[in-house]
Protein backbone atom coordinates (compact mmCIF):
# COMPACT_ATOMS: atom_id res chain seq x y z
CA UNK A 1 25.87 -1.41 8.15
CA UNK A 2 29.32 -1.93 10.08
CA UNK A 3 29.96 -4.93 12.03
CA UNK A 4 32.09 -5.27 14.32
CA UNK A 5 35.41 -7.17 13.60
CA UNK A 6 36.91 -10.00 16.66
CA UNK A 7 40.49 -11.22 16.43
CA UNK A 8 41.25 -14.80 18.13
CA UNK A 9 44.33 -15.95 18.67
CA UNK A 10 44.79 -19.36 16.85
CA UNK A 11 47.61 -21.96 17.11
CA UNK A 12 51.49 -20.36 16.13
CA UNK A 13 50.42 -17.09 17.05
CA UNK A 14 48.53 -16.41 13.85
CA UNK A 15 45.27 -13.90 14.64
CA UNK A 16 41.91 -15.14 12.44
CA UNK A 17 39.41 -12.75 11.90
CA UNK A 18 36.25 -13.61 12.56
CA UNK A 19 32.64 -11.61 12.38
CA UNK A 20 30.50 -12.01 15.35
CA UNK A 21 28.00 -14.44 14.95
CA UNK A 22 25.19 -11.94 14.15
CA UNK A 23 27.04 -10.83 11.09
CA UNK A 24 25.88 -14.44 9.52
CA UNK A 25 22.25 -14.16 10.70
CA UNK A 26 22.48 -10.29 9.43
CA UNK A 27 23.08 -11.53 5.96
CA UNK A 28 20.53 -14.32 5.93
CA UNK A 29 17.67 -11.34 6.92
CA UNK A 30 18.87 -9.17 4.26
CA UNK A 31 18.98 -11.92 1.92
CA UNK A 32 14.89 -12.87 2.98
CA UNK A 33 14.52 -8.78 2.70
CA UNK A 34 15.44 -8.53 -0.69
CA UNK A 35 13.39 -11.98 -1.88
CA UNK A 36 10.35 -10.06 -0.24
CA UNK A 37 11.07 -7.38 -2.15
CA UNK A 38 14.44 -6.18 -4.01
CA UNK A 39 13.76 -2.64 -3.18
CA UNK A 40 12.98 -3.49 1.00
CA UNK A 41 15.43 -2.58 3.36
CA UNK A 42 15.64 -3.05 7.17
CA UNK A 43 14.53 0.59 8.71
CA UNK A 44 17.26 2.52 10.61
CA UNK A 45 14.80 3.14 13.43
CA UNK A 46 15.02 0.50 15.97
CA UNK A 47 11.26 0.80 17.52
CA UNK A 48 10.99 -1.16 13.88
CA UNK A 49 12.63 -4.03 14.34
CA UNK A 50 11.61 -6.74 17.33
CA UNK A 51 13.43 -9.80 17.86
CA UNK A 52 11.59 -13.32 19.68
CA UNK A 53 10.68 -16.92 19.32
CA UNK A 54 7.40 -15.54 17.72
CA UNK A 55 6.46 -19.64 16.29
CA UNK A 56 7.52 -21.13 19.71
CA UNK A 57 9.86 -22.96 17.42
CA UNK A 58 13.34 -22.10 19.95
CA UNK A 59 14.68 -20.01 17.66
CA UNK A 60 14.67 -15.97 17.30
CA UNK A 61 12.77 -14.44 14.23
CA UNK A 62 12.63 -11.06 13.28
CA UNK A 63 9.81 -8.88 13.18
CA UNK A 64 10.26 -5.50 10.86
CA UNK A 65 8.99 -2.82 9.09
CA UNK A 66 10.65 -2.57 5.88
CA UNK A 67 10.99 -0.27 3.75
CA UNK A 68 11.39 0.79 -0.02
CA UNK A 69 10.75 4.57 -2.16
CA UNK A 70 7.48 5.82 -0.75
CA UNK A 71 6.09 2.12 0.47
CA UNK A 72 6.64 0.19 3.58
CA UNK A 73 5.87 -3.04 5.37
CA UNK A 74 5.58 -4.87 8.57
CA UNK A 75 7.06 -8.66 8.20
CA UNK A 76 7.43 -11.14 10.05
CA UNK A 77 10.29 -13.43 9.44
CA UNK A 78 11.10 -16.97 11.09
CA UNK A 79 14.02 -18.22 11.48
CA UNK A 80 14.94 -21.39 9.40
CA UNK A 81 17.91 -23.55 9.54
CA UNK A 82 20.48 -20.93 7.54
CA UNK A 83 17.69 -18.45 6.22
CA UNK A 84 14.81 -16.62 6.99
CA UNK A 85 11.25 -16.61 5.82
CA UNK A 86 9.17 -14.39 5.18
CA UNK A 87 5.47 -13.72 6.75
CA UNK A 88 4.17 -10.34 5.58
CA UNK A 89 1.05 -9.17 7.54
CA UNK A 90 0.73 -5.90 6.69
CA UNK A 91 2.41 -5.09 2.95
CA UNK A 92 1.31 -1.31 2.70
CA UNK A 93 1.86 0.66 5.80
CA UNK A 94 -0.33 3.67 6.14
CA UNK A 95 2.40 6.62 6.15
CA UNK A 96 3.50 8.27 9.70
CA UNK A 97 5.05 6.99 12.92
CA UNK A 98 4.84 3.25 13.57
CA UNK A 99 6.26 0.87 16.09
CA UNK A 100 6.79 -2.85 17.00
CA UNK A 101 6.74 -3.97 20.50
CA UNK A 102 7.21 -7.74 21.81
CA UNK A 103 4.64 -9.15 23.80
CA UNK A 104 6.04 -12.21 26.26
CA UNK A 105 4.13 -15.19 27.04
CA UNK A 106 1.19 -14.80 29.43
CA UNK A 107 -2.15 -12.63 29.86
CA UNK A 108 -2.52 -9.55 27.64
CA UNK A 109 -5.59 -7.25 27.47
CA UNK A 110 -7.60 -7.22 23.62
CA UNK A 111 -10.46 -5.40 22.28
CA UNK A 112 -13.54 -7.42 21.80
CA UNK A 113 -15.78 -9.88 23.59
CA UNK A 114 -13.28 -12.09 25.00
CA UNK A 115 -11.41 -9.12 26.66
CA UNK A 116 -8.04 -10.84 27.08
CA UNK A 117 -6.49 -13.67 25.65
CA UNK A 118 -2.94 -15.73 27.05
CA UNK A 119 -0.26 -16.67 24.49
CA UNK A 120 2.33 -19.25 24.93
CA UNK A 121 4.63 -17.76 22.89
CA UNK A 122 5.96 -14.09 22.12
CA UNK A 123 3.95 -12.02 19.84
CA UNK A 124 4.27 -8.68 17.57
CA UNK A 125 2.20 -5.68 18.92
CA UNK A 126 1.89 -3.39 15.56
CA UNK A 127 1.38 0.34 17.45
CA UNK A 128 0.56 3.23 15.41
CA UNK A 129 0.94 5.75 18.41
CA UNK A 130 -1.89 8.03 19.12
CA UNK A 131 -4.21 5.93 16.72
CA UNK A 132 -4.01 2.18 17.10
CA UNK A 133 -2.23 -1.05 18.09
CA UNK A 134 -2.87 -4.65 16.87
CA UNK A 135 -1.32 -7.83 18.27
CA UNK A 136 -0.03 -10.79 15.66
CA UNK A 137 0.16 -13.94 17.37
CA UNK A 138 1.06 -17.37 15.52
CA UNK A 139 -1.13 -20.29 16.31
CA UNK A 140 -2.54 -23.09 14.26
CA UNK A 141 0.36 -22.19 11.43
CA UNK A 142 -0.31 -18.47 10.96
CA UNK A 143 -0.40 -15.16 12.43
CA UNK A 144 -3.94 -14.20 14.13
CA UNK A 145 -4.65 -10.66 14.61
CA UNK A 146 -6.20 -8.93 17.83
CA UNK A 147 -6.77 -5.29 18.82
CA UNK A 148 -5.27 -3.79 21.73
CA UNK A 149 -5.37 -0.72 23.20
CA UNK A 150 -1.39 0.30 23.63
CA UNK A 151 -1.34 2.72 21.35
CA UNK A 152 -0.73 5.74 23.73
């Protein structure tokens, strides 16, 4: 992965390089990656990765589908003061196309008796297109799941 590379100007004309101020937060996920799992990697494909408050804590997390030889999983991890945790929901993804959408705060269609359900914070839609989508939403100190039907 290649980051991109700022010069400021600094007092007596010296330049400081400096990374941007992802590059930090970039090596604090892959850090949490590889305690998951030393074999996990971030996936190249970015309909993998979602970024949101998902814990209504103020600051962004990273939801992900990682993956290792012949294994993946979706994870969900919150953002700490100088780390990230981990929160895997789904540790062996089935294999073929898969997708991570955030959901924003508000009314959102589920499968089931209630029919709908309104979330205060952002949540993780899990899509497997064609086949099936799921919604993770944290409340009460973990990640509920609900059905949806955005899978097309």
């Amino acid at each position: 992965m290649r980051h991109r590379i700022r010069l400021v100007p600094i007092v007596a004309g010296f330049v400081m390089a400096t990374g941007s101020h992802l590059t930090a937060q970039d090596a604090q996920l892959d850090r949490a990656i590889r305690s998951f799992h030393s074999d996990f990697q971030l996936s190249s494909d970015r309909a993998r990765t979602a970024r949101g408050d998902f814990n209504g804590d103020g600051r962004v997390d990273v939801a992900a589908i990682v993956e290792g030889p012949n294994r993946a999983a979706f994870v969900i991890f919150h953002a700490e003061p100088g780390r990230f945790a981990p929160h895997p929901l789904f540790t062996s993804l089935p294999p073929g196309p898969v997708e991570l959408r955030v959901l924003e705060p508000g009314r959102h269609r589920v499968i089931g008796p209630q029919r709908s359900v309104v979330i205060t914070t952002s949540a993780v839609e899990l899509v497997f297109p064609g086949r099936s989508s799921a919604m993770y939403v944290w409340r009460d100190g973990r990640y509920h799941v609900l059905g949806t039907e955005n899978f097309r």
